[in-house]
C-alpha atoms as a PDB file:
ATOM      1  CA  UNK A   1      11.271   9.587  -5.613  1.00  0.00           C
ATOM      2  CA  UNK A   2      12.503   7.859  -2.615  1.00  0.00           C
ATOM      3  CA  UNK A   3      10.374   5.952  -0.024  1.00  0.00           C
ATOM      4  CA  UNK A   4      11.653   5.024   3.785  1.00  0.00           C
ATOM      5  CA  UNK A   5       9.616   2.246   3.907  1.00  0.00           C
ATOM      6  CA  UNK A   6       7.370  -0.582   1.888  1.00  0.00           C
ATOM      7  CA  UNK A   7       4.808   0.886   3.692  1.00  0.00           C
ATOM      8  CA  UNK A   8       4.786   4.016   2.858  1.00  0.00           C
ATOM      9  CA  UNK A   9       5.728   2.351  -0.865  1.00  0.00           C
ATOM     10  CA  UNK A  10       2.206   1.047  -0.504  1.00  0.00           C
ATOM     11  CA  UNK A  11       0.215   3.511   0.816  1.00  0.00           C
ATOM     12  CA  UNK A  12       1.816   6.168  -2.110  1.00  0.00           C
ATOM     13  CA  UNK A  13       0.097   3.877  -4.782  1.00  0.00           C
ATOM     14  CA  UNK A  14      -2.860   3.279  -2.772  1.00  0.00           C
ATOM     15  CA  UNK A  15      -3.593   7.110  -3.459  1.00  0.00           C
ATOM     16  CA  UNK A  16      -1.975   7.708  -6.976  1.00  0.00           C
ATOM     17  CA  UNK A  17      -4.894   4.526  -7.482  1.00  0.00           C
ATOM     18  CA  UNK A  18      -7.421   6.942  -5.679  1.00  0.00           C
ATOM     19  CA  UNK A  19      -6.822   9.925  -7.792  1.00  0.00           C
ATOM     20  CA  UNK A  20      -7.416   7.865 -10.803  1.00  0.00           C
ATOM     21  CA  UNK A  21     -10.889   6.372  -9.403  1.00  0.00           C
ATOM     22  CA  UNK A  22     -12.134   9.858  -8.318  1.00  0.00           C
ATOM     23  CA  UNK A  23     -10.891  12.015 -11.275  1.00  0.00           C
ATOM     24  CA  UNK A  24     -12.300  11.458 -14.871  1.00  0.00           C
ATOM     25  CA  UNK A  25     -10.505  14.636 -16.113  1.00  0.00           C
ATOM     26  CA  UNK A  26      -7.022  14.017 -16.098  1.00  0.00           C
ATOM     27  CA  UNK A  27      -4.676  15.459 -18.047  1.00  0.00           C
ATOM     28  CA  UNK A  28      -2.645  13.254 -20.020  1.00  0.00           C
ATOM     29  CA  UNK A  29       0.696  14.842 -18.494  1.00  0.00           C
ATOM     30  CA  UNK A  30      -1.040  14.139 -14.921  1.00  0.00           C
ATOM     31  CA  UNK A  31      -1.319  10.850 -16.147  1.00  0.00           C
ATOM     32  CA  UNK A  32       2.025   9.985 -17.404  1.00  0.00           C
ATOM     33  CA  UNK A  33       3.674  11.609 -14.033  1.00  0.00           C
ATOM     34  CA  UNK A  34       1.275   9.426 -11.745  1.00  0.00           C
ATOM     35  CA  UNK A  35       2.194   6.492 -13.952  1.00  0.00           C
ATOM     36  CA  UNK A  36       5.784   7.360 -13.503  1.00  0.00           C
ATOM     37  CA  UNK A  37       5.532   7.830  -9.829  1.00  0.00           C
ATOM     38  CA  UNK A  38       3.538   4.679  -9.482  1.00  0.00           C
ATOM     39  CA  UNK A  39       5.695   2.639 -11.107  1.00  0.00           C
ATOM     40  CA  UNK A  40       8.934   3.577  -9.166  1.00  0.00           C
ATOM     41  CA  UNK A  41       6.881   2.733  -5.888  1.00  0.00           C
ATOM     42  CA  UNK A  42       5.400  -0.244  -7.857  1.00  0.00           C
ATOM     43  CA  UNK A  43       9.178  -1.733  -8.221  1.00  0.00           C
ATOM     44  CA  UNK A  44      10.158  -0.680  -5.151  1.00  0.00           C
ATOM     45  CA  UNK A  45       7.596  -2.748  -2.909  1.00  0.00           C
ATOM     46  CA  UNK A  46       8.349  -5.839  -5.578  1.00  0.00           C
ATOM     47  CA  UNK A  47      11.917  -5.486  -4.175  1.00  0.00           C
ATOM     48  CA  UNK A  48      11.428  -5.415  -0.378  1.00  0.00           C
ATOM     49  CA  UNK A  49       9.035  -8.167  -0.760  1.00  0.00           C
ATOM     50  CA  UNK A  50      11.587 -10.215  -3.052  1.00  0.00           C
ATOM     51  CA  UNK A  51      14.472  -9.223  -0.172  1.00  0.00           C
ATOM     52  CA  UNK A  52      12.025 -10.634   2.398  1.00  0.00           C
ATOM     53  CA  UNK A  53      11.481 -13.852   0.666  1.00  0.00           C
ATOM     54  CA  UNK A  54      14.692 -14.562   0.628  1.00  0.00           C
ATOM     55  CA  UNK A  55      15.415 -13.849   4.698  1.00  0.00           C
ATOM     56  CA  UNK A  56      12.204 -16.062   5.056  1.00  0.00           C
ATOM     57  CA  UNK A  57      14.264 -19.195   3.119  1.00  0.00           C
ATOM     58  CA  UNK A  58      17.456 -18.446   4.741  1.00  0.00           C
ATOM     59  CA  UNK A  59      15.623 -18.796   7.993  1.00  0.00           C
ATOM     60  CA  UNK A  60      13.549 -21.347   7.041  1.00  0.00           C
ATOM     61  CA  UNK A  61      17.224 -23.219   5.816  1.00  0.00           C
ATOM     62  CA  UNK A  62      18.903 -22.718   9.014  1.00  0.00           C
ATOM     63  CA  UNK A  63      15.912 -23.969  10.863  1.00  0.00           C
ATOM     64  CA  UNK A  64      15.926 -27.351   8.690  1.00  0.00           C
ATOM     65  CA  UNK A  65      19.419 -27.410   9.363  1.00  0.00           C
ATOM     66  CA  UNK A  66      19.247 -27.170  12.996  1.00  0.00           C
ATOM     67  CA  UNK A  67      16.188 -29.764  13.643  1.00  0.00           C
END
């Protein structure tokens, strides 16, 4: 699965999360695929945010630098 943005990262597991809270009957395959699914867009948000971190230093650096 491939996501354009961390938004739309986020907003994928905010309704994987939904179908879990609303649905007491799930099958154990239905399960394991959300899992799945949730994970990749898990990992994926953890990595834009960890990508933006490090922008935020480098600016952060070159404003230290500069003052």
């Amino acid at each position: 699965m491939e996501f354009e943005s961390f938004e739309s990262a986020l907003e994928y597991l905010k309704k994987i999360i939904k179908k879990f809270e609303e649905n007491e009957n799930i099958s154990i395959e239905e399960l394991l695929n959300n899992y799945e699914e949730g994970m990749e867009a898990y990992y994926f948000c953890a990595k834009k945010l960890e990508e933006t971190q490090k922008k935020i230093k480098i600016i952060d650096e070159n404003f230290d630098r500069n003052s």
